[in-house]
Protein backbone atom coordinates (compact mmCIF):
# COMPACT_ATOMS: atom_id res chain seq x y z
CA UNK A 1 -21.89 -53.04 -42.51
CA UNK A 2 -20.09 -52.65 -45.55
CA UNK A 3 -19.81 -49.16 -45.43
CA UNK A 4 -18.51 -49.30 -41.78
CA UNK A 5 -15.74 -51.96 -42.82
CA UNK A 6 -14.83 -49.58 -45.99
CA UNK A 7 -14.51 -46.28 -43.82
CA UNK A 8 -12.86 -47.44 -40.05
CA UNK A 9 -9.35 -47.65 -42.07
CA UNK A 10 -10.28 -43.62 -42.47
CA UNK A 11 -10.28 -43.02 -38.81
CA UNK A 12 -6.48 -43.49 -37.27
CA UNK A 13 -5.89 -40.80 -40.17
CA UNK A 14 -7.22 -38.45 -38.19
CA UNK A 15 -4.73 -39.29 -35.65
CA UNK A 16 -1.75 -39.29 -37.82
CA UNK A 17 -2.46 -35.76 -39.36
CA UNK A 18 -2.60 -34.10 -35.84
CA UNK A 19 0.66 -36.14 -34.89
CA UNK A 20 2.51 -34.54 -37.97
CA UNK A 21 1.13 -30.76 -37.55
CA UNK A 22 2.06 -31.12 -33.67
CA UNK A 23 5.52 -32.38 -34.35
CA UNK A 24 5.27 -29.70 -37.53
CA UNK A 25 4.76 -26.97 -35.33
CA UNK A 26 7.27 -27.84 -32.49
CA UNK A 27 9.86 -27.87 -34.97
CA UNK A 28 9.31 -24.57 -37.13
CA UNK A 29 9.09 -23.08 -33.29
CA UNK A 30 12.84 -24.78 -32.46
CA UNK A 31 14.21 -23.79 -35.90
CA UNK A 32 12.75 -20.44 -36.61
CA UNK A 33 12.04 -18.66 -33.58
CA UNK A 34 13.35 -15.68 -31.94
CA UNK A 35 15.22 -16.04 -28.48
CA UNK A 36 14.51 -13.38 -25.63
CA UNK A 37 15.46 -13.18 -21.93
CA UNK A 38 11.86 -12.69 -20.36
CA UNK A 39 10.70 -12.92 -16.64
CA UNK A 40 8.15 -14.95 -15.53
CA UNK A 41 5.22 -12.68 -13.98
CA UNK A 42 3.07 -15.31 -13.14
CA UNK A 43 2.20 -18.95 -13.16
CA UNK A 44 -1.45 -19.55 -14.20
CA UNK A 45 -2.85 -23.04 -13.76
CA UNK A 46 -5.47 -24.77 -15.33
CA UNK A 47 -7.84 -27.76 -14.49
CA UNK A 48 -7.87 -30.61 -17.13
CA UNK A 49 -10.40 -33.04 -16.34
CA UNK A 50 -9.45 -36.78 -16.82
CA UNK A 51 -10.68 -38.40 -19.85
CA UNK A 52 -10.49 -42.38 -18.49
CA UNK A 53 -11.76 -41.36 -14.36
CA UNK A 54 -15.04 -38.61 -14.07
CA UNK A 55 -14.54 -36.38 -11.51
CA UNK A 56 -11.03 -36.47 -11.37
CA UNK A 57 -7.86 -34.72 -13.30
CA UNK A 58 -4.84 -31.93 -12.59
CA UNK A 59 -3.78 -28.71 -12.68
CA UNK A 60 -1.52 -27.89 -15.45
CA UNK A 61 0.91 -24.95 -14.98
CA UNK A 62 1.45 -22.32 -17.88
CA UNK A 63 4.42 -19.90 -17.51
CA UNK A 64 3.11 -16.10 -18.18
CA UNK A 65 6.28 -14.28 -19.38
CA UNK A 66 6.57 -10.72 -20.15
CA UNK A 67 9.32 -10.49 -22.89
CA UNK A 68 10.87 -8.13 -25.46
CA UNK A 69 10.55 -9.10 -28.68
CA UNK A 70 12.67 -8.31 -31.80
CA UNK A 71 10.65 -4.85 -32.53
CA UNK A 72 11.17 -3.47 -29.37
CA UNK A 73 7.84 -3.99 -27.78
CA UNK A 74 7.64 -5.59 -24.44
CA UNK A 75 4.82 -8.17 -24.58
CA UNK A 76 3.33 -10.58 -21.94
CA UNK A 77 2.17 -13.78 -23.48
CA UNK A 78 1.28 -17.38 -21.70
CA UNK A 79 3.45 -20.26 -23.09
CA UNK A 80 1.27 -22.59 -25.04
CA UNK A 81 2.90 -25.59 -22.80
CA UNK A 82 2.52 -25.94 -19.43
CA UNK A 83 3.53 -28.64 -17.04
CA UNK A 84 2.07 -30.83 -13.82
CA UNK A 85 4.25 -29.28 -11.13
CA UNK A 86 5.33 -25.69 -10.89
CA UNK A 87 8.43 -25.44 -13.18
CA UNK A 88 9.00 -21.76 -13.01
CA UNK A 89 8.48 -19.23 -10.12
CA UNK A 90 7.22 -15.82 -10.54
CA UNK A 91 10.37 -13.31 -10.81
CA UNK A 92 12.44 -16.00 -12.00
CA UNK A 93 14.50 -14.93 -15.43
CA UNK A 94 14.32 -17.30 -18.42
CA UNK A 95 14.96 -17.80 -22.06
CA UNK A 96 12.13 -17.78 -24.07
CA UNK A 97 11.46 -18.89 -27.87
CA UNK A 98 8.88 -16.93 -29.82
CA UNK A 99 7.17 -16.80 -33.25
CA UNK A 100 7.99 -13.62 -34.69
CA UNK A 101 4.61 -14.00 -36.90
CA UNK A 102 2.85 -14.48 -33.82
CA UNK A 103 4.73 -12.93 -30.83
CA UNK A 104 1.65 -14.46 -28.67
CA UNK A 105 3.05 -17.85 -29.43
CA UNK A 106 5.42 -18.17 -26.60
CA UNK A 107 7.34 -21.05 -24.72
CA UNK A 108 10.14 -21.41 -22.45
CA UNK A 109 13.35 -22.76 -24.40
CA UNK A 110 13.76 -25.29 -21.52
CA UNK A 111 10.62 -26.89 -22.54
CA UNK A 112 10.81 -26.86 -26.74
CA UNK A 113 11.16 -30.57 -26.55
CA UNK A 114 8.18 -31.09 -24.38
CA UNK A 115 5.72 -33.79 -26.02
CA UNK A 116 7.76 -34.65 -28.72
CA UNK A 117 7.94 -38.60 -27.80
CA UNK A 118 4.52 -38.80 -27.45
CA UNK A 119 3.54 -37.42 -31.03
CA UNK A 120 6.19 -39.39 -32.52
CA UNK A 121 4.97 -42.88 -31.07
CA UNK A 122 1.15 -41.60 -31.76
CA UNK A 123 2.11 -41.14 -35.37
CA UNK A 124 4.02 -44.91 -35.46
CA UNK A 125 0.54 -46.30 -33.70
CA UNK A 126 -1.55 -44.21 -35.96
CA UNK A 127 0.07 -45.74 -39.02
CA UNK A 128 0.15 -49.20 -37.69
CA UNK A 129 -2.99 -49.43 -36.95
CA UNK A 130 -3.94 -47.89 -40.70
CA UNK A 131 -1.97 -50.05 -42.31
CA UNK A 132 -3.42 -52.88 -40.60
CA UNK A 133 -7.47 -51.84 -40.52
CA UNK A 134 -6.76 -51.29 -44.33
CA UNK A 135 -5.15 -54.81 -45.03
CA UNK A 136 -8.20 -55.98 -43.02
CA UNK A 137 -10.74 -54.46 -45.00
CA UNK A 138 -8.85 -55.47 -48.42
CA UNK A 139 -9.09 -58.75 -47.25
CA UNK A 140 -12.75 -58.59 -46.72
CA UNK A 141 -13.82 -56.83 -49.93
CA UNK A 142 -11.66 -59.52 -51.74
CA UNK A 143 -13.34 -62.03 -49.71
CA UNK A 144 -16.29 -61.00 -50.33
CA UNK A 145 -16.01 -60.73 -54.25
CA UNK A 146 -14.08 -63.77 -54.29
């Protein structure tokens, strides 16, 4: 029990260091990728399953683009966001925003802002509830030794 009450402050850390690499990584993207017109070639859609009702879920839609990058190679690449409802159509022309280490790591520039909110108000929650399991536990252990 005490070990339990000593390590559950531990566990919304977790939480907090996915919420900083996510907003981490959407924000070298913004600031130091590489524009490119691409076209869209395809629209591929994948089934996520939901996590709160068995059985049931949606289709998310990824872009593929086929782009040309910096170096002069054309590449084809899926963007690593997709979306609930079609966005983008097959032969439609858009901007794209690409990591020039990674030319695979692709996403429309229309949706670069994409899940931001979210990460930013699961990092707030994250630390809240921290801050609060660990003033919780502090008040146990000096309880306890009290």
């Amino acid at each position: 029990m005490l070990v339990v009450l000593t390590i559950i402050p531990v566990a919304p850390l977790v939480f907090v260091v996915r919420c900083v690499r996510s907003i981490a990584g959407r924000r070298g993207l913004r600031t130091r990728g590489h524009r490119a017109w691409g076209v869209v070639v395809d629209v591929g859609a994948t089934w996520v399953p939901s996590r709160s009702n068995p059985g049931s879920g949606q289709y998310v839609h990824h872009p593929v683009v086929r782009y040309r990058g910096d170096d002069g190679y054309e590449r084809q690449a899926v963007s690593e966001v997709g979306t609930r409802r079609v966005r983008f159509r097959p032969g439609e022309q858009i901007v794209v925003v690409y990591d020039p280490a990674n030319p695979d790591r692709v996403r429309p520039e229309a949706m670069l802002g994409s899940g931001g909110f979210g990460n930013w108000l699961g990092l707030v929650l994250s630390i809240v509830l921290f801050l609060a399991l660990a003033a919780g536990a502090a008040t146990f252990w000096y309880l306890k030794l009290s």
